[in-house]
N, C-alpha and C. Protein backbone atom coordinates (compact mmCIF):
# COMPACT_ATOMS: atom_id res chain seq x y z
N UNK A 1 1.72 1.92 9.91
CA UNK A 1 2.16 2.26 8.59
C UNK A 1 3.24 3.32 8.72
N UNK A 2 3.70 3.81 7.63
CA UNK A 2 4.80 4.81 7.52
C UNK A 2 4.63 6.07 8.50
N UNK A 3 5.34 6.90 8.28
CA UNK A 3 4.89 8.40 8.85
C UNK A 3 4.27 8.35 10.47
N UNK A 4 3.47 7.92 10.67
CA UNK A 4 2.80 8.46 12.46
C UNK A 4 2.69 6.95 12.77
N UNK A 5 2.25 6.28 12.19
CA UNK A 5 2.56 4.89 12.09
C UNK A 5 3.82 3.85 12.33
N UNK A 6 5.01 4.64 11.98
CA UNK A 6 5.85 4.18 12.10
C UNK A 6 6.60 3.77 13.79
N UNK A 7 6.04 4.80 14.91
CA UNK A 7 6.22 3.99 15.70
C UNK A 7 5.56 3.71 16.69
N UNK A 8 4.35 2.64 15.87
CA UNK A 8 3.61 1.25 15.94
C UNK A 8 4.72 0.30 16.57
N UNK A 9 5.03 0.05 17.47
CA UNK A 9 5.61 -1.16 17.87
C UNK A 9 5.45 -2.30 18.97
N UNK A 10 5.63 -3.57 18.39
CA UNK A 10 4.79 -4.42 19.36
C UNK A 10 6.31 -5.09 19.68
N UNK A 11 6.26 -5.38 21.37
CA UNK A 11 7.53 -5.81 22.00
C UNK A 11 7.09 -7.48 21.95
N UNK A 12 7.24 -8.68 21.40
CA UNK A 12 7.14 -9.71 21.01
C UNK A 12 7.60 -10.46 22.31
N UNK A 13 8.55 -10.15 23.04
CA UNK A 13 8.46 -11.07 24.77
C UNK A 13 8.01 -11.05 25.44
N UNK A 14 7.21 -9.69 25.74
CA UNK A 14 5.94 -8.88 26.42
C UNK A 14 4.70 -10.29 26.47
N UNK A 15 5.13 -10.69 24.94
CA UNK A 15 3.54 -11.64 25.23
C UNK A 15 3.60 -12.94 25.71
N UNK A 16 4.99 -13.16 26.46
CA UNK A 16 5.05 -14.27 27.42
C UNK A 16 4.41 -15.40 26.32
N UNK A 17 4.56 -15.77 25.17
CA UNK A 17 4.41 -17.05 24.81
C UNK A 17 5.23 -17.95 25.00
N UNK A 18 4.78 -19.23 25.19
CA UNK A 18 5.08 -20.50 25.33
C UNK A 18 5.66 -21.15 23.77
N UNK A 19 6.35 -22.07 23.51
CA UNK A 19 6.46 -22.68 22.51
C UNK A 19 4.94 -23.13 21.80
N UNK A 20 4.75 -22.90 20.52
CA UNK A 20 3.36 -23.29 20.34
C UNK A 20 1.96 -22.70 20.88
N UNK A 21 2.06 -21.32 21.55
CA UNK A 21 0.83 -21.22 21.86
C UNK A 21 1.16 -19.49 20.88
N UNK A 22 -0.44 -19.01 20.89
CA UNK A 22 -0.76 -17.99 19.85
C UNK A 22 -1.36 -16.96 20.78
N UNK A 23 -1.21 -15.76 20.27
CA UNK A 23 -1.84 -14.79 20.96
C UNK A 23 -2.60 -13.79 19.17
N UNK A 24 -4.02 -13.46 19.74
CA UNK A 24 -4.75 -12.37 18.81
C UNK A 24 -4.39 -11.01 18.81
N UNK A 25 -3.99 -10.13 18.49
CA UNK A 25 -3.99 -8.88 18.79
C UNK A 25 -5.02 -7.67 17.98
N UNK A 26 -6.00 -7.24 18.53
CA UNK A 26 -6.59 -5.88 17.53
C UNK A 26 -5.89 -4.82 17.97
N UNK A 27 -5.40 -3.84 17.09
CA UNK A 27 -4.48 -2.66 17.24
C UNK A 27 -5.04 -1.91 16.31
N UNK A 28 -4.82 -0.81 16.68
CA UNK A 28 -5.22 0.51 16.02
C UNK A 28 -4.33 0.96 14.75
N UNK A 29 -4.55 0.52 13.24
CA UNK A 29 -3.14 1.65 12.52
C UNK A 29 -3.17 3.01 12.01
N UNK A 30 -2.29 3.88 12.56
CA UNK A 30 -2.75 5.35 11.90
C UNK A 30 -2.82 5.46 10.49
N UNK A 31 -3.13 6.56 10.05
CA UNK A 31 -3.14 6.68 8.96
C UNK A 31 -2.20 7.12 7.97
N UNK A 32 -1.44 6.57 6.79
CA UNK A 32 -0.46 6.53 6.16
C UNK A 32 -0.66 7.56 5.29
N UNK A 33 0.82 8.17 4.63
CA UNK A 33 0.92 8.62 3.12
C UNK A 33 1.24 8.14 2.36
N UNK A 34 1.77 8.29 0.89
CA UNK A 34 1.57 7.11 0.05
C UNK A 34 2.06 7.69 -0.74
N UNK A 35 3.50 7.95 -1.50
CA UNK A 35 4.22 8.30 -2.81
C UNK A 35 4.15 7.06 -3.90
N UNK A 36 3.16 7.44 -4.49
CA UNK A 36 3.52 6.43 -5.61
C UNK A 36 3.48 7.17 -6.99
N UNK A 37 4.53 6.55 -7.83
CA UNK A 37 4.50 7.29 -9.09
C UNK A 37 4.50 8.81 -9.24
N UNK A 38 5.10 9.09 -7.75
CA UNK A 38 5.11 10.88 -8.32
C UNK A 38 3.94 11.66 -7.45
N UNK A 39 2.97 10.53 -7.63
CA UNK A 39 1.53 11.25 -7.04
C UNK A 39 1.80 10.79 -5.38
N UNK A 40 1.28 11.59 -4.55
CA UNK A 40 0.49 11.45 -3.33
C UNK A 40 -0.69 10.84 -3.00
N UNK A 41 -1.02 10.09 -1.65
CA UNK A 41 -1.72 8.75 -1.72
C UNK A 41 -1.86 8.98 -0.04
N UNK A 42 -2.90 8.74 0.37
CA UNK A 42 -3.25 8.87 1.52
C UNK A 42 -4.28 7.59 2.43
N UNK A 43 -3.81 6.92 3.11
CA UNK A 43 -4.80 5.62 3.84
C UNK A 43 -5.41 6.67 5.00
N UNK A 44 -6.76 6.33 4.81
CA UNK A 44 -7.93 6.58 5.76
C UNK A 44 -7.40 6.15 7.63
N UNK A 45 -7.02 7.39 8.16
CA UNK A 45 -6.86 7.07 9.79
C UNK A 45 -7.92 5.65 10.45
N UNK A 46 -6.83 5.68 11.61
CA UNK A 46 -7.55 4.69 12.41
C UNK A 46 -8.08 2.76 11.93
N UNK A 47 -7.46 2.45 10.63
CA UNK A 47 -7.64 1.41 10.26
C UNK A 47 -7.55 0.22 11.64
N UNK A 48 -8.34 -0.66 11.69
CA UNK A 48 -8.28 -2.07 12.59
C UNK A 48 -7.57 -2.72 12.16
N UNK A 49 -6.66 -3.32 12.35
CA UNK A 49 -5.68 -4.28 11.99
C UNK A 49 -5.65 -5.43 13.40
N UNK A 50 -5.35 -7.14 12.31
CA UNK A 50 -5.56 -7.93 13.58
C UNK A 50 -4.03 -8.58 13.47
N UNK A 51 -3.74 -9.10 14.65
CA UNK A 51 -1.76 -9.44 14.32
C UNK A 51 -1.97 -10.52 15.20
N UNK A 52 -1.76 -11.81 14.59
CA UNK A 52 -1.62 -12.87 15.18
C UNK A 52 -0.05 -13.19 15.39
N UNK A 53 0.40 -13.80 16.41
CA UNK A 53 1.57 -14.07 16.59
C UNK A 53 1.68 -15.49 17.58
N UNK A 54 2.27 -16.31 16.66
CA UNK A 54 2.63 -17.32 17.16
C UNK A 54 3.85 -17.98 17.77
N UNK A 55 4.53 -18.39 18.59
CA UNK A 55 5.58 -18.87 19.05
C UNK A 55 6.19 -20.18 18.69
N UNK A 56 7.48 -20.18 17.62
CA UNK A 56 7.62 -21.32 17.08
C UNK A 56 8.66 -21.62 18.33
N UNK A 57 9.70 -22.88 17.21
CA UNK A 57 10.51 -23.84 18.64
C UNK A 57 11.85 -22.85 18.42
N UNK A 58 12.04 -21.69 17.36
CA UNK A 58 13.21 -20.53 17.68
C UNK A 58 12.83 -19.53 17.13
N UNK A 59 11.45 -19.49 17.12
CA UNK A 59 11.23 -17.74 16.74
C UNK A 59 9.58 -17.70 17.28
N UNK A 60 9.31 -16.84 15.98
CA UNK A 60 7.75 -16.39 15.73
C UNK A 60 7.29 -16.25 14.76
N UNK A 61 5.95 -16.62 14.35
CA UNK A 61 5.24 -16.84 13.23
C UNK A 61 4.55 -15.51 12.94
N UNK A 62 4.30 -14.94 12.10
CA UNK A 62 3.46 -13.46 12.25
C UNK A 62 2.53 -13.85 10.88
N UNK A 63 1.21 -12.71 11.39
CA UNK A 63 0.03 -12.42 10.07
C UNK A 63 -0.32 -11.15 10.70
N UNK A 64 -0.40 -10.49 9.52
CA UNK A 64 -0.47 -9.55 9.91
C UNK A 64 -2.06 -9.39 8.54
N UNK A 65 -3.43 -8.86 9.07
CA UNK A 65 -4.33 -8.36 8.10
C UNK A 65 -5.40 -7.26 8.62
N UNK A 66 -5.49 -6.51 7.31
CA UNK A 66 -6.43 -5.35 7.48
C UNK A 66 -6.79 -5.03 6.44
N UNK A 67 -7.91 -4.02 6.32
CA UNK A 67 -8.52 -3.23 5.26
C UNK A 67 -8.23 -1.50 5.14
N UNK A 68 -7.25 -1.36 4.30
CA UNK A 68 -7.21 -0.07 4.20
C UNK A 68 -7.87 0.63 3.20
N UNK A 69 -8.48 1.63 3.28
CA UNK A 69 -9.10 2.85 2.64
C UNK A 69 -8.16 3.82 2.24
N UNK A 70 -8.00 3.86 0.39
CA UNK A 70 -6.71 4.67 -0.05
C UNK A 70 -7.53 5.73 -0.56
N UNK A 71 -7.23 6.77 -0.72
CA UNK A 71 -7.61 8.01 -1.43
C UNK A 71 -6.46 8.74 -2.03
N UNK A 72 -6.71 9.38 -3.15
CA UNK A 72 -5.42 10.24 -4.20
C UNK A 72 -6.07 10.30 -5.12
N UNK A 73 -5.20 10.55 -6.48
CA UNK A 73 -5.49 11.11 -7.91
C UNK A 73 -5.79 9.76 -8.10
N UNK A 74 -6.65 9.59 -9.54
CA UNK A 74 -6.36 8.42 -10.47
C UNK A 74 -5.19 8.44 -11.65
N UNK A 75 -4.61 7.84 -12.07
CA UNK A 75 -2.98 7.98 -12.83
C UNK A 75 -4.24 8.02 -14.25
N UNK A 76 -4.87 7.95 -14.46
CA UNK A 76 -5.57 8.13 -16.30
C UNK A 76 -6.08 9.59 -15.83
N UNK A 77 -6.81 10.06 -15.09
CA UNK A 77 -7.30 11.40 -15.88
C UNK A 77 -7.16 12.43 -14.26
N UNK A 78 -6.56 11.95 -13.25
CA UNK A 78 -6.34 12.75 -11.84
C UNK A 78 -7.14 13.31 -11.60
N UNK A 79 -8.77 12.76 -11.58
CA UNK A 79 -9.83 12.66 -10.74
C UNK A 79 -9.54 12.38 -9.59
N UNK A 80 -10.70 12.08 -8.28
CA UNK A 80 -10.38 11.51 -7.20
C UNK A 80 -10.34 10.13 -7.38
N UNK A 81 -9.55 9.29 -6.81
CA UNK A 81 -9.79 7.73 -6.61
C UNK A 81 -9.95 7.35 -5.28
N UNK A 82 -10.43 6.25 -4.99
CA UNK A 82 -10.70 5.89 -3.89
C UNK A 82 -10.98 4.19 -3.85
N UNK A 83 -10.38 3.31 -3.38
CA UNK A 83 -10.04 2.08 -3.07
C UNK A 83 -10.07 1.25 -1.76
N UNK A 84 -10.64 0.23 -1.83
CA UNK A 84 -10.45 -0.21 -0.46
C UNK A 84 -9.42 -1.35 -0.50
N UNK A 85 -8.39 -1.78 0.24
CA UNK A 85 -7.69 -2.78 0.13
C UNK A 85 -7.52 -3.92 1.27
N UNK A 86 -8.07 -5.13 1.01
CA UNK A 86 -7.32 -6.12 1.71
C UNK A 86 -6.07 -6.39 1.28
N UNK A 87 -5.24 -6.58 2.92
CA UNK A 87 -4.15 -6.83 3.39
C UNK A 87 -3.80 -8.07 3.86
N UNK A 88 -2.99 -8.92 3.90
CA UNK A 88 -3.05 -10.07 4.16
C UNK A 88 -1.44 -10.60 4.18
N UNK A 89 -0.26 -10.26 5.36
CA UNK A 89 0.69 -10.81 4.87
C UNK A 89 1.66 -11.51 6.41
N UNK A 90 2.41 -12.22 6.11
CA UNK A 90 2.73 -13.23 6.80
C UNK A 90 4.28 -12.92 6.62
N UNK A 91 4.75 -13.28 8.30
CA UNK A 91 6.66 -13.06 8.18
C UNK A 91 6.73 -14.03 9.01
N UNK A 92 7.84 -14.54 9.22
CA UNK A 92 8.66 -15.62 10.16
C UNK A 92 10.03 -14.50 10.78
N UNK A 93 10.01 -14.89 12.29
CA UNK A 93 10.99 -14.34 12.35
C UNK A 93 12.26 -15.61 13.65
N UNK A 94 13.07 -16.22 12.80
CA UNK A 94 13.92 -17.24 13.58
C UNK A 94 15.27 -16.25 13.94
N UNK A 95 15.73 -15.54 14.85
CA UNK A 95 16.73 -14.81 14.91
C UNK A 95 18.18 -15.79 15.26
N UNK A 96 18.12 -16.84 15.79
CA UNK A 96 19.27 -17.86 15.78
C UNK A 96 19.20 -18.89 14.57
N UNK A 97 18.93 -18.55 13.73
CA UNK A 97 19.00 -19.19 11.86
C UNK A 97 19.93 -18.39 11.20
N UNK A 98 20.60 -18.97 10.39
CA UNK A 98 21.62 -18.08 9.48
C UNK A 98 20.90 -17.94 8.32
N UNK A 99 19.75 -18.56 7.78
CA UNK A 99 18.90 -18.45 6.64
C UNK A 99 18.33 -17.13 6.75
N UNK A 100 18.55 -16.14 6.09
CA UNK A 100 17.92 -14.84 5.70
C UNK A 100 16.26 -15.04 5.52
N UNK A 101 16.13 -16.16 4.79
CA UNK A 101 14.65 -16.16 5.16
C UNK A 101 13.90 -16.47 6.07
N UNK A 102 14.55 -17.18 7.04
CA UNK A 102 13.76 -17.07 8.13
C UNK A 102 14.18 -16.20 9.03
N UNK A 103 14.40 -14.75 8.55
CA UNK A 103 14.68 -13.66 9.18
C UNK A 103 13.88 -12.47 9.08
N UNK A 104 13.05 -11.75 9.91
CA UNK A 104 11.92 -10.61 9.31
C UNK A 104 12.66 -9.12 9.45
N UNK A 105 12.60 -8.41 8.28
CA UNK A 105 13.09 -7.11 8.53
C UNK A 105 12.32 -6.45 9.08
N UNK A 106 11.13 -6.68 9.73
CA UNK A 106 10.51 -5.84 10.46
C UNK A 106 10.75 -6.29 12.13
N UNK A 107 11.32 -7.22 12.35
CA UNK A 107 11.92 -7.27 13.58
C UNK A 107 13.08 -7.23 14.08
N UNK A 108 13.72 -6.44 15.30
CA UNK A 108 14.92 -5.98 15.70
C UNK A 108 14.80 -6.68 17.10
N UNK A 109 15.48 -7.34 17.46
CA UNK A 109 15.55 -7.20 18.82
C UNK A 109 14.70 -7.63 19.85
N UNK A 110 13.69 -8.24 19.11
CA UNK A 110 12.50 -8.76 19.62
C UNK A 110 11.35 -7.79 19.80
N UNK A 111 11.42 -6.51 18.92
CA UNK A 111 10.46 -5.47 18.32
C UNK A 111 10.14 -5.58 17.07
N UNK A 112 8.99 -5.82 17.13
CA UNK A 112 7.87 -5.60 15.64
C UNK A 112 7.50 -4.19 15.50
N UNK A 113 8.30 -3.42 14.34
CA UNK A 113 7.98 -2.39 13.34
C UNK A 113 6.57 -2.75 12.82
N UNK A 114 5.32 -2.96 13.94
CA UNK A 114 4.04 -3.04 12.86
C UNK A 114 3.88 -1.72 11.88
N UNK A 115 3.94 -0.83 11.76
CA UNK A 115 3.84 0.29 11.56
C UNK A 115 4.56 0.16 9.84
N UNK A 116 5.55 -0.11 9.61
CA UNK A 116 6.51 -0.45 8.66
C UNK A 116 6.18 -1.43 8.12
N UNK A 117 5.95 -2.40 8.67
CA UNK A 117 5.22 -3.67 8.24
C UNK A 117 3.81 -3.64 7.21
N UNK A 118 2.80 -2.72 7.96
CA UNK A 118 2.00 -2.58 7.77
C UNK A 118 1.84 -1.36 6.56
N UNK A 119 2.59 -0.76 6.10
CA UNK A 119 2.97 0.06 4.92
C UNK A 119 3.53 -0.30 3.57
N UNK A 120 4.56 -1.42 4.13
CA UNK A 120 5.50 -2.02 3.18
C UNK A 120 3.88 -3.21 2.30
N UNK A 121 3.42 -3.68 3.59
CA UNK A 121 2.16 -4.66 3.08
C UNK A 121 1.17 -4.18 2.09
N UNK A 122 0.96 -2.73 2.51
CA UNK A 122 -0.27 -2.22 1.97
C UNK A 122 0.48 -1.82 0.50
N UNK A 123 1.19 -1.13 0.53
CA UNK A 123 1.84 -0.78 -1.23
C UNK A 123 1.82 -1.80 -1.92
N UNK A 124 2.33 -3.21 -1.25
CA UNK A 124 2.17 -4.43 -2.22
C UNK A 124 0.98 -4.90 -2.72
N UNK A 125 -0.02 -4.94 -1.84
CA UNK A 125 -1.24 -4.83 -2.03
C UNK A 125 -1.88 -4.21 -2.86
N UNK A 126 -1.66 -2.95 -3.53
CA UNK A 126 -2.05 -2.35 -3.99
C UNK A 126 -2.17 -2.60 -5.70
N UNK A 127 -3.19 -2.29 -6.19
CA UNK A 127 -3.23 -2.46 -7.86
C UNK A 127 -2.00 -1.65 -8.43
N UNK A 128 -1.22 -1.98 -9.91
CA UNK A 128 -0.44 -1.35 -10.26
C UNK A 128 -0.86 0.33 -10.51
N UNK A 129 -2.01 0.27 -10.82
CA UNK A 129 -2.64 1.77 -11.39
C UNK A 129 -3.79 1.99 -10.63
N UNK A 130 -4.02 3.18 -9.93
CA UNK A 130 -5.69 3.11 -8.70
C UNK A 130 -5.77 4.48 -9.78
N UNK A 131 -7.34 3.83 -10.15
CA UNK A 131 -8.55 4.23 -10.92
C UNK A 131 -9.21 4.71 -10.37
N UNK A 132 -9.87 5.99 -11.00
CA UNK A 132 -11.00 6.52 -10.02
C UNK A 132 -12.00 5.41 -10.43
N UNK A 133 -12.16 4.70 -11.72
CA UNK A 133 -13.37 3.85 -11.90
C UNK A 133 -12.64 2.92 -12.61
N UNK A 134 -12.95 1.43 -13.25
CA UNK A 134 -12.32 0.84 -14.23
C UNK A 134 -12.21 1.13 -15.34
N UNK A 135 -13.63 1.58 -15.69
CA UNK A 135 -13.24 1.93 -17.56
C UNK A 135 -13.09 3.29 -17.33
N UNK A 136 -11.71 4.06 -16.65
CA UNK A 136 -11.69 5.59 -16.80
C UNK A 136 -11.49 5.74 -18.06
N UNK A 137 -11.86 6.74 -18.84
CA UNK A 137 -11.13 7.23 -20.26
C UNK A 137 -9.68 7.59 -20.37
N UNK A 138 -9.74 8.37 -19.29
CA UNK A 138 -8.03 9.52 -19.11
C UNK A 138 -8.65 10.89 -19.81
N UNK A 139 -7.13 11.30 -20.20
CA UNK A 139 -7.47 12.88 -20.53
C UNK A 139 -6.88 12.80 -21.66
N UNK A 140 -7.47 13.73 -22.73
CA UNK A 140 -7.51 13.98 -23.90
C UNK A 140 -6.31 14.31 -24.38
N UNK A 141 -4.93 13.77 -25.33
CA UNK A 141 -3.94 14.27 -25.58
C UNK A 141 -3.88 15.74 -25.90
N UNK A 142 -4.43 16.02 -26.63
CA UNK A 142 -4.73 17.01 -27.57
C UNK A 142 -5.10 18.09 -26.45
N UNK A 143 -6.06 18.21 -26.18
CA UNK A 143 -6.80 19.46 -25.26
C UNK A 143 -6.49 19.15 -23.84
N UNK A 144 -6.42 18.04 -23.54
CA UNK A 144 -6.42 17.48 -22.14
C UNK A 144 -7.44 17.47 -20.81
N UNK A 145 -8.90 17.75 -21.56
CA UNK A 145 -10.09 17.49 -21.20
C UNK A 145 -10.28 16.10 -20.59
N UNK A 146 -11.27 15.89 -19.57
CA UNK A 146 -11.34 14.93 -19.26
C UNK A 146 -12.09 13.69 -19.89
N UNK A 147 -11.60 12.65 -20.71
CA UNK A 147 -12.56 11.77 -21.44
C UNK A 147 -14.03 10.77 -20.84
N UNK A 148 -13.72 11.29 -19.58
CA UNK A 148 -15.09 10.11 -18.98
C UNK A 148 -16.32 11.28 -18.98
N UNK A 149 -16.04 12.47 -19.34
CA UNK A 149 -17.08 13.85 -19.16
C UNK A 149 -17.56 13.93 -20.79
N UNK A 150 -16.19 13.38 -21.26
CA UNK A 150 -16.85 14.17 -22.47
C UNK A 150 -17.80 13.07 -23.59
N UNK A 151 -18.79 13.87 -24.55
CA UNK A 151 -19.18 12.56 -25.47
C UNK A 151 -18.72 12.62 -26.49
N UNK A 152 -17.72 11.40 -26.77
CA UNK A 152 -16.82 10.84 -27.64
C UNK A 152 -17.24 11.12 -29.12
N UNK A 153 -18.94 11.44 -29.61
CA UNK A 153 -18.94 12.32 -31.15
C UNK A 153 -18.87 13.52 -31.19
N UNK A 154 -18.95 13.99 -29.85
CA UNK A 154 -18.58 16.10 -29.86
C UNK A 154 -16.80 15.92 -29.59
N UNK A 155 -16.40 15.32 -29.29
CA UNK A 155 -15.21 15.37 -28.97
C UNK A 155 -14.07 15.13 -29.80
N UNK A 156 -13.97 15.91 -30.75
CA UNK A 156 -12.90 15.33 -32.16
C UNK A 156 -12.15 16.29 -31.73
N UNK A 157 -10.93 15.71 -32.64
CA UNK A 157 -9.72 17.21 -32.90
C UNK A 157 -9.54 16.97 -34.39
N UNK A 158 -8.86 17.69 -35.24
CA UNK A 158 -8.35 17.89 -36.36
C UNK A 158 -7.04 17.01 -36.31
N UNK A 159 -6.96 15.91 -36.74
CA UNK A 159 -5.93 15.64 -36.96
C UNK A 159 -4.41 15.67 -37.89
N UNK A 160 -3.59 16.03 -37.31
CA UNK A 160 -2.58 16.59 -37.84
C UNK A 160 -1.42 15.32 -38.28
N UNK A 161 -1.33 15.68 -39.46
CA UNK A 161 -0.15 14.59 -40.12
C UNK A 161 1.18 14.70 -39.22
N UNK A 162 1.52 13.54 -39.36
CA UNK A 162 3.25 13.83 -38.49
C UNK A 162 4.04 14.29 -39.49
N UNK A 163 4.42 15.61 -39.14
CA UNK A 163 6.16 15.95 -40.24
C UNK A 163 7.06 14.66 -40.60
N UNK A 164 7.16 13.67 -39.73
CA UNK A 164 8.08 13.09 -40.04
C UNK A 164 7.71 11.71 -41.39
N UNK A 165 6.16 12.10 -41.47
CA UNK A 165 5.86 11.10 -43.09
C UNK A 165 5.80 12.01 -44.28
N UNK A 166 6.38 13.63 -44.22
CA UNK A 166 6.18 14.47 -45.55
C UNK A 166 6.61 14.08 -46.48
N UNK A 167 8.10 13.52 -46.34
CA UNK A 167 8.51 12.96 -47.94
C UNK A 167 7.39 11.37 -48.34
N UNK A 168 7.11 11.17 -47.68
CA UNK A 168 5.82 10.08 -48.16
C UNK A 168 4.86 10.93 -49.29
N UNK A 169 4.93 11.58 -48.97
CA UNK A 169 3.76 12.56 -49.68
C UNK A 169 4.23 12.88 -51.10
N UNK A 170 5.59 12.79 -51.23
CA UNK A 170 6.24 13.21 -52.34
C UNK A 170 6.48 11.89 -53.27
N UNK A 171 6.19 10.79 -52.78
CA UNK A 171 6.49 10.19 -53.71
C UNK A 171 5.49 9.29 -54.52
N UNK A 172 5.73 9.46 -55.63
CA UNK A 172 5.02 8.44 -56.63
C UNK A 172 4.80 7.47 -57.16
N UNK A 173 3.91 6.54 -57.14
CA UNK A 173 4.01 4.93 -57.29
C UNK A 173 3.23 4.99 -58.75
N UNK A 174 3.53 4.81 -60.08
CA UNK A 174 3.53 4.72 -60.82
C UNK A 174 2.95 3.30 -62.12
């Protein structure tokens, strides 16, 4: 993944494949940081990750999957959250193709950026919003108390008219 992770790299000729034959790999991924939305985001060290790599007839086939453990704020009320995520993603890499898609930006040279790979994967992976729970409440406009603490009939405010309906007030329907 990003940061200590980043250089994760697997040398792809190293594994002496043949046309058509596959190799398993278990590898160790460190543990990532995680900017999202402003907030900080942290994957649990030492994740297992398994990297299959296959040898096509002008490249290599890649899968790359794991389970990462995220921890940070929740975006409704910045409690703790905590998530586990399957990972699950797949590149081709044909370096004598002029098709961009069968081109992997995580490979240079016949080096796999797992590390990068494995970061870029996990953010995608990820829910748009990580909840400390599903039905969080959030926090209270008004006071900015936390709503999953509080009970919703002690918990009123006075509500205040908007200035901007006063001339409503002035007028008369007759």
């Amino acid at each position: 993944m990003a940061g200590s992770a980043a250089n994760t790299i697997v040398e792809l000729p190293q594994l002496s494949l043949k046309h058509g034959e596959g190799r398993r790999l278990e590898l160790p991924l460190p543990g990532d940081s995680l900017s999202l939305g402003g907030q900080d985001y942290r994957a649990v060290e030492d994740t297992p990750a398994r990297l299959e790599v296959s040898r096509t007839a002008r490249g290599y086939a890649l899968r790359l999957s794991f389970q990462a453990a995220v921890r940070g704020p929740c975006v409704r009320c910045l409690g703790p959250a905590a998530l586990d995520v399957d990972v699950e993603a797949r590149e081709v890499e044909e370096p004598e193709v002029a098709d961009e898609e069968l081109r992997s930006p995580y490979v240079e040279e016949g080096h796999l950026d797992l590390g990068r790979w494995a970061h870029d994967s996990l953010v995608l992976a990820l829910p748009q919003k990580l909840l400390c729970r599903p039905d969080c409440a959030g926090l209270c406009p008004v006071c900015g108390e936390s709503l999953n603490d509080a009970d919703p009939a002690q918990h009123a405010h006075q509500a205040e008219r908007d200035s901007r309906w006063a001339k409503l007030d002035e007028l008369r329907l007759e």
